[in-house]
PDB file of N, CA and C in Angstrom:
ATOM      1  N   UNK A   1       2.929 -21.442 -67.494  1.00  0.00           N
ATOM      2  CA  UNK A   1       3.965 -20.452 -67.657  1.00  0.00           C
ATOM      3  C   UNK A   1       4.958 -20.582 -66.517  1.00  0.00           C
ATOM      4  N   UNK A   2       6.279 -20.528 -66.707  1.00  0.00           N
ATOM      5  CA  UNK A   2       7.374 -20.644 -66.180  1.00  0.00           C
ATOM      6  C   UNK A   2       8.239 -19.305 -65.781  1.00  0.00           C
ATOM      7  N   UNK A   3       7.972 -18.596 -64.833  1.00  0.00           N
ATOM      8  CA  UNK A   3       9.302 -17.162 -64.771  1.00  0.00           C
ATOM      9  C   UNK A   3      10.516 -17.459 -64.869  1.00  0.00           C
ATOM     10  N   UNK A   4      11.010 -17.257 -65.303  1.00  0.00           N
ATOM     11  CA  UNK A   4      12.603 -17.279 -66.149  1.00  0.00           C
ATOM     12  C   UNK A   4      13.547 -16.554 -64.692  1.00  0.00           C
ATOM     13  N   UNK A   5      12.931 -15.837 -64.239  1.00  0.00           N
ATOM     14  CA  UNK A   5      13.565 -14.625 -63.158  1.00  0.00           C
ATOM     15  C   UNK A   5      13.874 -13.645 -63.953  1.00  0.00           C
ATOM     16  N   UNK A   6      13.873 -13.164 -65.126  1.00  0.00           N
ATOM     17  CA  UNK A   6      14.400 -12.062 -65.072  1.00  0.00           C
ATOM     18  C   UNK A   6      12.860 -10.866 -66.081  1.00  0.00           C
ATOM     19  N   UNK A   7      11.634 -11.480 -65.338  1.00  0.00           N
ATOM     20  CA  UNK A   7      10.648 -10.368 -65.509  1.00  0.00           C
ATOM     21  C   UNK A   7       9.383 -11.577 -67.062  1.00  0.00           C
ATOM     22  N   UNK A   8      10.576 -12.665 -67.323  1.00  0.00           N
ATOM     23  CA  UNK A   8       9.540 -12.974 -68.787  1.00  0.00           C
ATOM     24  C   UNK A   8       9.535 -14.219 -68.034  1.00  0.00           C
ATOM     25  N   UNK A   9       8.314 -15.061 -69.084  1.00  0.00           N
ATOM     26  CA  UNK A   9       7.797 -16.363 -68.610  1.00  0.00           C
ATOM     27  C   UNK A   9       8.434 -17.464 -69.816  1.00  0.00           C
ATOM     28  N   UNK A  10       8.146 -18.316 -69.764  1.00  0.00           N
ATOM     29  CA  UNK A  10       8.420 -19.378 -70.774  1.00  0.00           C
ATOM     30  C   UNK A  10       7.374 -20.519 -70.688  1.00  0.00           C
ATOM     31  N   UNK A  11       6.619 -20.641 -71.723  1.00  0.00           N
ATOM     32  CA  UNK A  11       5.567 -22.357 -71.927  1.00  0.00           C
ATOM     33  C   UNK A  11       5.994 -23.032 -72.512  1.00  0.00           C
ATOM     34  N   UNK A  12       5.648 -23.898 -71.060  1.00  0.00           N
ATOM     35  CA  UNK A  12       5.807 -25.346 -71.987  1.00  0.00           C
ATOM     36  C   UNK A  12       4.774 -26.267 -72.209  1.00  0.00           C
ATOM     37  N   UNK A  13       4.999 -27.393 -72.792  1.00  0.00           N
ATOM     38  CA  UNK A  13       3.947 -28.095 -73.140  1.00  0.00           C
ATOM     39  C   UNK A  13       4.386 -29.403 -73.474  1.00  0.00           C
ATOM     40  N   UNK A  14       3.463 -29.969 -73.286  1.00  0.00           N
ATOM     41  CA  UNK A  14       3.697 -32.059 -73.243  1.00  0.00           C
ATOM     42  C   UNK A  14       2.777 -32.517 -73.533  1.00  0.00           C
ATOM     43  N   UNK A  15       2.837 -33.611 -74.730  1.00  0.00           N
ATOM     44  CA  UNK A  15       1.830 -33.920 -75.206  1.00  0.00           C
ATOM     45  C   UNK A  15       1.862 -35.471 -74.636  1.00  0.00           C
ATOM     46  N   UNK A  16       0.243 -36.233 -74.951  1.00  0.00           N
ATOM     47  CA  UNK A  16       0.160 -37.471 -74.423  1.00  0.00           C
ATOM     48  C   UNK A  16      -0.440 -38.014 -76.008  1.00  0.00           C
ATOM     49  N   UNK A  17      -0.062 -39.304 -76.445  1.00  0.00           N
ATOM     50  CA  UNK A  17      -0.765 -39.569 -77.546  1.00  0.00           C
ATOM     51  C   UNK A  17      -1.542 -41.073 -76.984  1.00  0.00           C
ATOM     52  N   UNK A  18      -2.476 -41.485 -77.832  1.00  0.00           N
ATOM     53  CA  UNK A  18      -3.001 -42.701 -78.051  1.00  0.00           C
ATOM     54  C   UNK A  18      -2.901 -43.160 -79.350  1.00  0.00           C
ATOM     55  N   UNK A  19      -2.687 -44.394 -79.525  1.00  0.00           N
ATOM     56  CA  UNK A  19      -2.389 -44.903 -81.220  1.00  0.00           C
ATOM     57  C   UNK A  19      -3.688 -45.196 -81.908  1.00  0.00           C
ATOM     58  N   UNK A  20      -4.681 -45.570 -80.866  1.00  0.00           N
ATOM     59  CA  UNK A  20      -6.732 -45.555 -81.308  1.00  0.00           C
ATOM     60  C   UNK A  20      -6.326 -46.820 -82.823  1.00  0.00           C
ATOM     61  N   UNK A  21      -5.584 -48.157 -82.408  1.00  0.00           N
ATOM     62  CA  UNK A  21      -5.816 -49.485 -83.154  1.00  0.00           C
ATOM     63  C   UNK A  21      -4.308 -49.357 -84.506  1.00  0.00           C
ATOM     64  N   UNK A  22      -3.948 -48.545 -84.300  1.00  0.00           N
ATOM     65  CA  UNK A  22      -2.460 -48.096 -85.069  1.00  0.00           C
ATOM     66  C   UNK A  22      -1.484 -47.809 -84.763  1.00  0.00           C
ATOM     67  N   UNK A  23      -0.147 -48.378 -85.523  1.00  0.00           N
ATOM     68  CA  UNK A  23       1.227 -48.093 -84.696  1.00  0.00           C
ATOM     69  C   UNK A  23       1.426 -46.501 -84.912  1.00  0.00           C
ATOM     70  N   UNK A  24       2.410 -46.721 -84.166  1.00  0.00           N
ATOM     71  CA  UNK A  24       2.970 -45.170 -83.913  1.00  0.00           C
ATOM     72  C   UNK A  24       3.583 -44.885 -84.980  1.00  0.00           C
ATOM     73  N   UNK A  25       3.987 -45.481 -86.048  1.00  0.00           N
ATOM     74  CA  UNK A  25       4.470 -45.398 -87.387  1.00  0.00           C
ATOM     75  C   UNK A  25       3.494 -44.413 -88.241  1.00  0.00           C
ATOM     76  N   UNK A  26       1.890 -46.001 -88.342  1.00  0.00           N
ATOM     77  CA  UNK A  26       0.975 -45.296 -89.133  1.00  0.00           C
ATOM     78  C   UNK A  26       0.361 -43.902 -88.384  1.00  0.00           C
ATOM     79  N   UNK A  27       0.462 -44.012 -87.153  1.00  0.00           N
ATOM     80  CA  UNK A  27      -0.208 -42.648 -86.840  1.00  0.00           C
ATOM     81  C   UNK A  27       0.655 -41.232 -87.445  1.00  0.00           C
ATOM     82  N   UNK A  28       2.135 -41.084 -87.071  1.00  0.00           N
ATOM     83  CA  UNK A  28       3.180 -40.728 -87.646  1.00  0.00           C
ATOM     84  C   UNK A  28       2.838 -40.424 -89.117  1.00  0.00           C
ATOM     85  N   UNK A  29       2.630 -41.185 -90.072  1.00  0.00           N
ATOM     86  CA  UNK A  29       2.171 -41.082 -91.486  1.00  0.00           C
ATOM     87  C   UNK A  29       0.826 -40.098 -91.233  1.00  0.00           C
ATOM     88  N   UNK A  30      -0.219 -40.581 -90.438  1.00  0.00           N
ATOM     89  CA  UNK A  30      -2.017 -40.003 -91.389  1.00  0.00           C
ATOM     90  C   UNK A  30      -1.851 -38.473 -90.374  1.00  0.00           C
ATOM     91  N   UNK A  31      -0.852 -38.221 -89.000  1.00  0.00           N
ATOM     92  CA  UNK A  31      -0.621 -37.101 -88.410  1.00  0.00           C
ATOM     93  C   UNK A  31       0.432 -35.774 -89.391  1.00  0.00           C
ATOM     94  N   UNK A  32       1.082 -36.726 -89.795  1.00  0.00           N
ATOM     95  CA  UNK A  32       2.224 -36.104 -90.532  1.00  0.00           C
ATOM     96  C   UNK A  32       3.127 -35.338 -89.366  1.00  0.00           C
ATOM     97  N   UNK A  33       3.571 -36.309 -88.082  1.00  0.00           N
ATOM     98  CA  UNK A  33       4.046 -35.713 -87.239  1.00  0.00           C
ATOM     99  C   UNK A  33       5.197 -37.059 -86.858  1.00  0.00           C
ATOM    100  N   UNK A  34       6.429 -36.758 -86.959  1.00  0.00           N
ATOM    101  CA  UNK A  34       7.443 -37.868 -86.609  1.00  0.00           C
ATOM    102  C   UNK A  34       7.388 -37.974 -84.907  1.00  0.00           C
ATOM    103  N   UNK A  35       6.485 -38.848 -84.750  1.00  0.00           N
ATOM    104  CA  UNK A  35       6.039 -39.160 -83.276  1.00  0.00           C
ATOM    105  C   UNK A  35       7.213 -39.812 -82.567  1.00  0.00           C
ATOM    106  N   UNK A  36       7.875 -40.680 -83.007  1.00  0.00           N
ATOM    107  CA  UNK A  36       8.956 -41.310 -82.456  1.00  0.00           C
ATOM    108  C   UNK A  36      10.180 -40.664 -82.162  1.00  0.00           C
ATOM    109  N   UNK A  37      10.719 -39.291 -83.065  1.00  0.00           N
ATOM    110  CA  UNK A  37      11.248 -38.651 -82.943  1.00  0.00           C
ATOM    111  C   UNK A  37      10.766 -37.419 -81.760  1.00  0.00           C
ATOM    112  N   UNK A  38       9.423 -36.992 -81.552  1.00  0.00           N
ATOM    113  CA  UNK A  38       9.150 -36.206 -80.460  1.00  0.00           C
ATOM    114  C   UNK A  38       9.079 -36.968 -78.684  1.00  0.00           C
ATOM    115  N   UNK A  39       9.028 -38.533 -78.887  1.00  0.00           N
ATOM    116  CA  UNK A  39       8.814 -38.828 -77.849  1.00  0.00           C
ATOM    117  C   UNK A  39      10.482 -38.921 -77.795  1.00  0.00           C
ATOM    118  N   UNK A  40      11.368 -39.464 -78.273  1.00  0.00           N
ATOM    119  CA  UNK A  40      13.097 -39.554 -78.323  1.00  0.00           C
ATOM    120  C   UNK A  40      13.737 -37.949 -77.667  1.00  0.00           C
ATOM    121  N   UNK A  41      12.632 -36.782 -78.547  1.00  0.00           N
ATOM    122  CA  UNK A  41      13.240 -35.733 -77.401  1.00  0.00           C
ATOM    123  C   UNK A  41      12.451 -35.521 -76.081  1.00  0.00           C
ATOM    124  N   UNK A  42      11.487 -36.178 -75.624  1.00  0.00           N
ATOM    125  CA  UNK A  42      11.028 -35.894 -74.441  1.00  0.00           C
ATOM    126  C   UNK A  42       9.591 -34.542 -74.480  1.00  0.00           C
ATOM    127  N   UNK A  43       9.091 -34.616 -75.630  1.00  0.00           N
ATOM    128  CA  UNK A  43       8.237 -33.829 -75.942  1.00  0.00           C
ATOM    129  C   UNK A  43       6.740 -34.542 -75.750  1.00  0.00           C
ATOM    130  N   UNK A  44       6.420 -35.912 -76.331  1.00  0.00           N
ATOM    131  CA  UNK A  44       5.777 -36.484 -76.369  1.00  0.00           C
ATOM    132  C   UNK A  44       5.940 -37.776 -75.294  1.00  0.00           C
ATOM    133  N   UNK A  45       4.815 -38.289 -75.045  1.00  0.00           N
ATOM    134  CA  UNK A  45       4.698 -39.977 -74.074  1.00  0.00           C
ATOM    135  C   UNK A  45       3.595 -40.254 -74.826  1.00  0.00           C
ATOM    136  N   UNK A  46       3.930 -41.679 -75.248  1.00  0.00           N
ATOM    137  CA  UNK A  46       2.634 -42.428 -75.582  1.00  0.00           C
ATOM    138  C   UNK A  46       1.932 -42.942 -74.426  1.00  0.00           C
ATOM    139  N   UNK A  47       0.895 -43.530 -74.364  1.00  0.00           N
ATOM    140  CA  UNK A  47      -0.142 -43.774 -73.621  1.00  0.00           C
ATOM    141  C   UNK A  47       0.204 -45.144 -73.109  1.00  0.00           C
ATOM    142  N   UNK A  48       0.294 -45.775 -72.188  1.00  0.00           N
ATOM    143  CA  UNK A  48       0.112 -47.117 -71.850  1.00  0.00           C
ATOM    144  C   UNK A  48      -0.804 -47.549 -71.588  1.00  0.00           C
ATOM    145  N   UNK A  49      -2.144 -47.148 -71.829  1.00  0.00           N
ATOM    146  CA  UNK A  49      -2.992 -47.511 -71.090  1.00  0.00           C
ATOM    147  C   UNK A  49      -4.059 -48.604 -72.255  1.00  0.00           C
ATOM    148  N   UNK A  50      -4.608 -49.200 -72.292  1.00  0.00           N
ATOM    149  CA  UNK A  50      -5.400 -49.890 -73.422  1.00  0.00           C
ATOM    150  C   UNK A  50      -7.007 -50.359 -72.916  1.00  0.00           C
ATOM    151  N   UNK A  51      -8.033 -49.799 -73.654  1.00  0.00           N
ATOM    152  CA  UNK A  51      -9.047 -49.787 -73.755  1.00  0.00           C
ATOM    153  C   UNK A  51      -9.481 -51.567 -73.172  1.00  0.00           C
ATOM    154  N   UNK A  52     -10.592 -51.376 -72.305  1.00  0.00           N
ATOM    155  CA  UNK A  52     -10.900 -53.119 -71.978  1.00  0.00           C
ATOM    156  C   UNK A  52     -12.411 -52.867 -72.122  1.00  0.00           C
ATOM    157  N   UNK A  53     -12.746 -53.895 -73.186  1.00  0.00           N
ATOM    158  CA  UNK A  53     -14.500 -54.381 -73.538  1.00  0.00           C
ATOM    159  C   UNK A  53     -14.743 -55.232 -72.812  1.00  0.00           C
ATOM    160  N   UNK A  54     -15.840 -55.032 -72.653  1.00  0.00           N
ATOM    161  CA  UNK A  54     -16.853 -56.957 -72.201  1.00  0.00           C
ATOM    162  C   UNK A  54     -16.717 -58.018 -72.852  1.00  0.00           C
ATOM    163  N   UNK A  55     -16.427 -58.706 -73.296  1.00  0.00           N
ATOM    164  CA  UNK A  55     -16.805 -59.558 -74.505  1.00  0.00           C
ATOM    165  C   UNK A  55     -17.202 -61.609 -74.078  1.00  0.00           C
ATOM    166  N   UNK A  56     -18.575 -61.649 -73.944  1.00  0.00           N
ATOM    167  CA  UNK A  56     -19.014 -63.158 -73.664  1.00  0.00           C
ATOM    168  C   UNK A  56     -18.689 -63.146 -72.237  1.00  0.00           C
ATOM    169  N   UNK A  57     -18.695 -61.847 -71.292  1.00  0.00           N
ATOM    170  CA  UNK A  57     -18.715 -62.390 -69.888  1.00  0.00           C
ATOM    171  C   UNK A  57     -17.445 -61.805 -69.420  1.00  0.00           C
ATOM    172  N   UNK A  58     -16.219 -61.497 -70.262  1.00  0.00           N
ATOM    173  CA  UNK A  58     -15.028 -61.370 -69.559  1.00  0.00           C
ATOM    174  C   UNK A  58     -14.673 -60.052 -70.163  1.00  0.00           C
ATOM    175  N   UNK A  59     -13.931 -59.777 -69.348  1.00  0.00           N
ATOM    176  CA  UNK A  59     -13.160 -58.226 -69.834  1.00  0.00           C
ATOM    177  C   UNK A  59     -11.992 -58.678 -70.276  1.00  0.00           C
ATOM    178  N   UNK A  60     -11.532 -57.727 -71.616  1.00  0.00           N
ATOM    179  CA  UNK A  60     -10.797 -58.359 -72.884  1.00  0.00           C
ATOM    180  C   UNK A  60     -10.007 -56.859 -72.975  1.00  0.00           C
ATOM    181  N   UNK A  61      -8.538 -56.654 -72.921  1.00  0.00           N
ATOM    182  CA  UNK A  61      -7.897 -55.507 -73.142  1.00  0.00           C
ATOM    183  C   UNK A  61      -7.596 -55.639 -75.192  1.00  0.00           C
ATOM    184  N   UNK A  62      -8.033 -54.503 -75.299  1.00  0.00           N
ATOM    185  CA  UNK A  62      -7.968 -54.182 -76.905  1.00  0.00           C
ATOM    186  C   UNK A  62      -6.947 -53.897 -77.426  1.00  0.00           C
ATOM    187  N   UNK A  63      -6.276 -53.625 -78.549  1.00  0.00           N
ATOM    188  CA  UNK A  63      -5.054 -52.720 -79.135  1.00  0.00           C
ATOM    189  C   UNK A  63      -5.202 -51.352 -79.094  1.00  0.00           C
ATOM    190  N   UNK A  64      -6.692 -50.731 -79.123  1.00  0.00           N
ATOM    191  CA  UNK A  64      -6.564 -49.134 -78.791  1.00  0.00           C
ATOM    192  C   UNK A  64      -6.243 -48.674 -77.617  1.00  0.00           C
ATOM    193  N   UNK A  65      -5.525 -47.920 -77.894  1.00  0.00           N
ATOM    194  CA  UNK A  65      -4.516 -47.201 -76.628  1.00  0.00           C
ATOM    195  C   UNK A  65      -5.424 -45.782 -75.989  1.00  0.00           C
ATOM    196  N   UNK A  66      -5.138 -45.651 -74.868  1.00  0.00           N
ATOM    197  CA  UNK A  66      -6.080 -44.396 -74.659  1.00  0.00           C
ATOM    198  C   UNK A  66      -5.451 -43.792 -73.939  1.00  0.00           C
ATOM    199  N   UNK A  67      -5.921 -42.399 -73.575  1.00  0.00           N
ATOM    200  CA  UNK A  67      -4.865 -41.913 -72.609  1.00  0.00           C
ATOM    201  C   UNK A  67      -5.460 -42.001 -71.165  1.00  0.00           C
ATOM    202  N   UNK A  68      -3.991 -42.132 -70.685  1.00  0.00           N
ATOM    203  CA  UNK A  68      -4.175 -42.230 -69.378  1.00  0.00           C
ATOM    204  C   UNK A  68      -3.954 -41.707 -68.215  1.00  0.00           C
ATOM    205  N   UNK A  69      -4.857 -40.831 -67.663  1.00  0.00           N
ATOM    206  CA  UNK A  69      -4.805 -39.375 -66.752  1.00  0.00           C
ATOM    207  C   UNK A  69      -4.164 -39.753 -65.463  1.00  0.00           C
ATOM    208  N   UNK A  70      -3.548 -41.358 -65.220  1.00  0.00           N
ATOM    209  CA  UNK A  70      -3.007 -41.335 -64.085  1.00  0.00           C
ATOM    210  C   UNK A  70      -1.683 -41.398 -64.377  1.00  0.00           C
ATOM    211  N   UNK A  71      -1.204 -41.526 -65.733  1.00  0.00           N
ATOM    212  CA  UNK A  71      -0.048 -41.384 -66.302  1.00  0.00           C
ATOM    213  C   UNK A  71       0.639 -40.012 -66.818  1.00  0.00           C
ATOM    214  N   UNK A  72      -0.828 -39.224 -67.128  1.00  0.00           N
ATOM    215  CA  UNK A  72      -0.445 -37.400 -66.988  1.00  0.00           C
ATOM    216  C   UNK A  72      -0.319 -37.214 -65.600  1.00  0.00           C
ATOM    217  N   UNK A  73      -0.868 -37.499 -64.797  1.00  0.00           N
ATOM    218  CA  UNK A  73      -0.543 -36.677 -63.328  1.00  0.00           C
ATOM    219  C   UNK A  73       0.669 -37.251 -62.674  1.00  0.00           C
ATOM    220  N   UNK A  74       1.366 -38.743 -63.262  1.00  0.00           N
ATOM    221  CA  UNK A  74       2.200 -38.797 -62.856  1.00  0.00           C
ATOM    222  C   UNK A  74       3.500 -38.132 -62.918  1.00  0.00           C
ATOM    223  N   UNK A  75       3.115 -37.595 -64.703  1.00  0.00           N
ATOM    224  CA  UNK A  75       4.322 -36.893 -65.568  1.00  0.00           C
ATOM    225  C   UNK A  75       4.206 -35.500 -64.751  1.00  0.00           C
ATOM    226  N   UNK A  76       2.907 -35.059 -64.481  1.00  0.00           N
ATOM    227  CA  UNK A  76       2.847 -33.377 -64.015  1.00  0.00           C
ATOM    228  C   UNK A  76       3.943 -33.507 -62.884  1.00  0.00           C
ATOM    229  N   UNK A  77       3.594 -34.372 -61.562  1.00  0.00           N
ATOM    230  CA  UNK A  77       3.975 -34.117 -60.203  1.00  0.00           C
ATOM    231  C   UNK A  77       5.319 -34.447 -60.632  1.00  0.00           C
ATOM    232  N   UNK A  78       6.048 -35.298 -61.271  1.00  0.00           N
ATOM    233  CA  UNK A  78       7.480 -35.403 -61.509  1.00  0.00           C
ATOM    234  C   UNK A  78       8.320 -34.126 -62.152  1.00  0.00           C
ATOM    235  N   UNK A  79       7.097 -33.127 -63.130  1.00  0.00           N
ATOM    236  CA  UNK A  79       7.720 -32.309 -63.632  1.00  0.00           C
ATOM    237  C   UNK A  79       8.190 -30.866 -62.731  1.00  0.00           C
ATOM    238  N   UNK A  80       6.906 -30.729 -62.035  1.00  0.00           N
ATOM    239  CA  UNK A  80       7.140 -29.409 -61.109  1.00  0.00           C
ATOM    240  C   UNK A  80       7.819 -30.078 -60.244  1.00  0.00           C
ATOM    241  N   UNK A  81       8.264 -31.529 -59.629  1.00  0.00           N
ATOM    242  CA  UNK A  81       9.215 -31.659 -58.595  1.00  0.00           C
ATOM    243  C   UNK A  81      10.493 -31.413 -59.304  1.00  0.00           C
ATOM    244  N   UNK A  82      10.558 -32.301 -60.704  1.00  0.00           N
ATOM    245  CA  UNK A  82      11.995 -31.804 -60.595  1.00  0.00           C
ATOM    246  C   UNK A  82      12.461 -30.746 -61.352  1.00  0.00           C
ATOM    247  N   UNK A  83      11.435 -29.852 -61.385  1.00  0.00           N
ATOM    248  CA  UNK A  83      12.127 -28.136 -61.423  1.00  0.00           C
ATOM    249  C   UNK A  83      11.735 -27.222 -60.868  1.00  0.00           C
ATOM    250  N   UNK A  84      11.240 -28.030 -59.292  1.00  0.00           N
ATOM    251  CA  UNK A  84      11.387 -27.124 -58.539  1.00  0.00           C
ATOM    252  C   UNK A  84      10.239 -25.947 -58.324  1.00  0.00           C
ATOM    253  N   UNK A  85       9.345 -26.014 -58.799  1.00  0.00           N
ATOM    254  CA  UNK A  85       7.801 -24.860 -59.429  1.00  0.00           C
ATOM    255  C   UNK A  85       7.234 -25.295 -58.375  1.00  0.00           C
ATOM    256  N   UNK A  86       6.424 -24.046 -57.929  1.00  0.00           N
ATOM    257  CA  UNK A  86       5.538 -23.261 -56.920  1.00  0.00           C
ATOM    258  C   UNK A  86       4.387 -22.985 -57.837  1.00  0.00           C
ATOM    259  N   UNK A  87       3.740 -23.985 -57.766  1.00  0.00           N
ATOM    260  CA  UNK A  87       2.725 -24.254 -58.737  1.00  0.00           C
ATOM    261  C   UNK A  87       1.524 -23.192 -58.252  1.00  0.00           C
ATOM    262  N   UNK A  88       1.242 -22.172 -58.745  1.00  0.00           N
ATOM    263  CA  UNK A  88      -0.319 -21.093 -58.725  1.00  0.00           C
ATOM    264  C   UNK A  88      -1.295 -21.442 -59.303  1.00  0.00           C
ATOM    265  N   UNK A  89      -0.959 -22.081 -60.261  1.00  0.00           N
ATOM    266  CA  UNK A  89      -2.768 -22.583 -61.020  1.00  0.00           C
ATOM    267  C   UNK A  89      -1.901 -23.621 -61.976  1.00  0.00           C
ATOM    268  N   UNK A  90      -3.249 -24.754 -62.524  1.00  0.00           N
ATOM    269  CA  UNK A  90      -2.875 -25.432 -63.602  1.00  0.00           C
ATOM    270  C   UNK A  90      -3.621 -25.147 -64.539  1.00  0.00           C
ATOM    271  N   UNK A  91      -3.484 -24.362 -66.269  1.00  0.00           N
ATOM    272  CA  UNK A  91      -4.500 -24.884 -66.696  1.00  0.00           C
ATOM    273  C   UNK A  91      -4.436 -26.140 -67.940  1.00  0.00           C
ATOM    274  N   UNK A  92      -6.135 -26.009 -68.270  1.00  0.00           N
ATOM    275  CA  UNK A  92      -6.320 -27.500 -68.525  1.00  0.00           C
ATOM    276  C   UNK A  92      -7.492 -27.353 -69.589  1.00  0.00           C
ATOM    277  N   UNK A  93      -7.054 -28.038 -70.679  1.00  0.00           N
ATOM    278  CA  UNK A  93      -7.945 -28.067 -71.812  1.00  0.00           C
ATOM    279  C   UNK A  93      -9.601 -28.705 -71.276  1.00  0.00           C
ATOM    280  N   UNK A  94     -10.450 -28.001 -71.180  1.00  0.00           N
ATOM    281  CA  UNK A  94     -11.925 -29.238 -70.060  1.00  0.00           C
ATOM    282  C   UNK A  94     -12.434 -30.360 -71.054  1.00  0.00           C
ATOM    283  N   UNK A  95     -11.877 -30.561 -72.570  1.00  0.00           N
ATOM    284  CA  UNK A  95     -11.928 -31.588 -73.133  1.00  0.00           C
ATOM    285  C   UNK A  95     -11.993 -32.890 -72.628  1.00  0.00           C
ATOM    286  N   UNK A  96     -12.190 -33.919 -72.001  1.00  0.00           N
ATOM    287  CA  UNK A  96     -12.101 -35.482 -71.531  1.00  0.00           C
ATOM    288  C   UNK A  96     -11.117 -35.180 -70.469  1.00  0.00           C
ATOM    289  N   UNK A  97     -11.413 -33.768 -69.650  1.00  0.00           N
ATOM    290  CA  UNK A  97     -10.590 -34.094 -68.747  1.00  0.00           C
ATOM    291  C   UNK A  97     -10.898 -34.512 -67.257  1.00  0.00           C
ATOM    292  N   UNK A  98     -11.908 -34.392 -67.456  1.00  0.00           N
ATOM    293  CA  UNK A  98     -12.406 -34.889 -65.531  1.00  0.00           C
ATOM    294  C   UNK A  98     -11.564 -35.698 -64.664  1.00  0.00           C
ATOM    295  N   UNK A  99     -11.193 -37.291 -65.709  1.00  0.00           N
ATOM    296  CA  UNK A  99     -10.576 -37.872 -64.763  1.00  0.00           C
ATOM    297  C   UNK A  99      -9.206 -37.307 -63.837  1.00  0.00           C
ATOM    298  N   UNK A 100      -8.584 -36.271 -64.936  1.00  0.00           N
ATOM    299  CA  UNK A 100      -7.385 -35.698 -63.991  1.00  0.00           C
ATOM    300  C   UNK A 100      -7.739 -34.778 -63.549  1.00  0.00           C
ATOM    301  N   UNK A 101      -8.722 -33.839 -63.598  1.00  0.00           N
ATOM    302  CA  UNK A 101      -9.182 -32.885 -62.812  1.00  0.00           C
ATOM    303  C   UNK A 101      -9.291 -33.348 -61.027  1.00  0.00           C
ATOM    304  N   UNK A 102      -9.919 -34.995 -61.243  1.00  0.00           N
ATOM    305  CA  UNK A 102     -10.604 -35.523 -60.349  1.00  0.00           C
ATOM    306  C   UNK A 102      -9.204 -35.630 -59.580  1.00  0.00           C
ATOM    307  N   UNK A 103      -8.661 -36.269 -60.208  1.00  0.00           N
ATOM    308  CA  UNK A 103      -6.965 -36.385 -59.754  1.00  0.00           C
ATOM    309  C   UNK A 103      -6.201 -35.432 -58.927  1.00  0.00           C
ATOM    310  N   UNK A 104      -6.233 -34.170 -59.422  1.00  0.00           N
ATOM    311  CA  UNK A 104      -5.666 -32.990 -59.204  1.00  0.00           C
ATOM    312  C   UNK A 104      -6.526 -32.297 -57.779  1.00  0.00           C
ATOM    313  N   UNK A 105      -7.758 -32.142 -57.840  1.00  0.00           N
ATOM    314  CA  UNK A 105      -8.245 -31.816 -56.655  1.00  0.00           C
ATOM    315  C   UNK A 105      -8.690 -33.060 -55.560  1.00  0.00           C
ATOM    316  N   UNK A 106      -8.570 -34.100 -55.445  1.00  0.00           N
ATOM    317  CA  UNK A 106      -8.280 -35.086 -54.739  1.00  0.00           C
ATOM    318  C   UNK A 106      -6.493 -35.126 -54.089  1.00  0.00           C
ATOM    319  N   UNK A 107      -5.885 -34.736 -54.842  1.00  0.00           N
ATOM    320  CA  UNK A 107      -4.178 -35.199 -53.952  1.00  0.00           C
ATOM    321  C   UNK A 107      -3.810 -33.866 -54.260  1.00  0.00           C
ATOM    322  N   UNK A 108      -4.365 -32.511 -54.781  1.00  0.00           N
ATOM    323  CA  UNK A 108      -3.783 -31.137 -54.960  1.00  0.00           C
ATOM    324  C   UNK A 108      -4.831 -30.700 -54.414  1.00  0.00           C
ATOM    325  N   UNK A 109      -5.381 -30.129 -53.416  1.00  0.00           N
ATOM    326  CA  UNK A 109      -6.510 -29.906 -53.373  1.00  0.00           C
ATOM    327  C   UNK A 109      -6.499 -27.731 -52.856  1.00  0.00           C
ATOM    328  N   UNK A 110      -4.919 -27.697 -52.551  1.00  0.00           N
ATOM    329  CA  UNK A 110      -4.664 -26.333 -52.320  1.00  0.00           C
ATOM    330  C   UNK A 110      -4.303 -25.327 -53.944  1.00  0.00           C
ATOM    331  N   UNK A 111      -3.964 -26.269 -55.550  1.00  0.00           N
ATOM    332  CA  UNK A 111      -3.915 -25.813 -56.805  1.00  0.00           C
ATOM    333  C   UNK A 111      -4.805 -25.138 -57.108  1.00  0.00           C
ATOM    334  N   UNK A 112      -4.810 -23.916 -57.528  1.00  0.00           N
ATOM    335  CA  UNK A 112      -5.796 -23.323 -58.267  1.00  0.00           C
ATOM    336  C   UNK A 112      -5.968 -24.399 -59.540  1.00  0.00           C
ATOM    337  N   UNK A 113      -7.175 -24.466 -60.511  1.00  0.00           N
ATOM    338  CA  UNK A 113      -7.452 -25.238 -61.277  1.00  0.00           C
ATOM    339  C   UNK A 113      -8.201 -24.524 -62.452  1.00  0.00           C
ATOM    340  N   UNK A 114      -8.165 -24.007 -63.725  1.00  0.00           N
ATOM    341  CA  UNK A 114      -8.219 -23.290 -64.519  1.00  0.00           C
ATOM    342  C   UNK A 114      -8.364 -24.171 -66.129  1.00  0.00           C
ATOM    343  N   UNK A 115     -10.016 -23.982 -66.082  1.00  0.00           N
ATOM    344  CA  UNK A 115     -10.356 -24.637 -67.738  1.00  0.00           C
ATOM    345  C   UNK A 115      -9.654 -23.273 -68.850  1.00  0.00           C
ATOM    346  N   UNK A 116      -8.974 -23.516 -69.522  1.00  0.00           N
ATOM    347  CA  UNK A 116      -8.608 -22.170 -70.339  1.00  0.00           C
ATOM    348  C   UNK A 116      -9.081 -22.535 -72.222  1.00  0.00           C
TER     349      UNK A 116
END
């Protein structure tokens, strides 16, 4: 939540996707969500990050995309810098989130931190 200053708040929200072996097209289709159009307004970031197996000895990067919590915390700290927020708590879906939790109280370690 965001104070506006004049007594009300405003939420926002940012989503991270993974494509999990599918373009952003077909995901777009089986989501029924024009993904390309939400990341064009700055609503959405796809994931850069891509899943790596073992395979015969070597580690092999896959086509599934996953998300990547050093790529949310990069988006967070850019967002409250550039507007300026006096950050009181974050909260945080506790779904697969450890790794940025881990993130957040490692280089935030004065944030309140809030599973909601």
């Amino acid at each position: 939540l965001i104070p506006t200053g004049d007594g009300k708040f405003y939420a926002d929200s940012h989503s991270f996707i993974a494509t999990n072996n599918a373009t952003l097209e077909s995901k777009s289709k089986q989501d029924n969500i024009d993904f390309e159009k939400m990341i064009e307004l700055g609503l959405v970031t796809l994931s850069k990050k891509h899943e790596v197996v073992k395979k015969n000895g070597q580690l092999v990067k896959t086509s599934k995309s996953i998300i990547d919590y050093h790529q949310v915390y990069d988006w967070l700290i850019d967002f409250i810098s550039s507007h300026k927020l006096q950050v009181l708590a974050i909260g945080f879906d506790k779904y697969n989130a450890n790794e940025l939790v881990r993130l957040l109280k490692t280089n935030r370690p004065d944030w309140t931190l809030q599973a909601v």
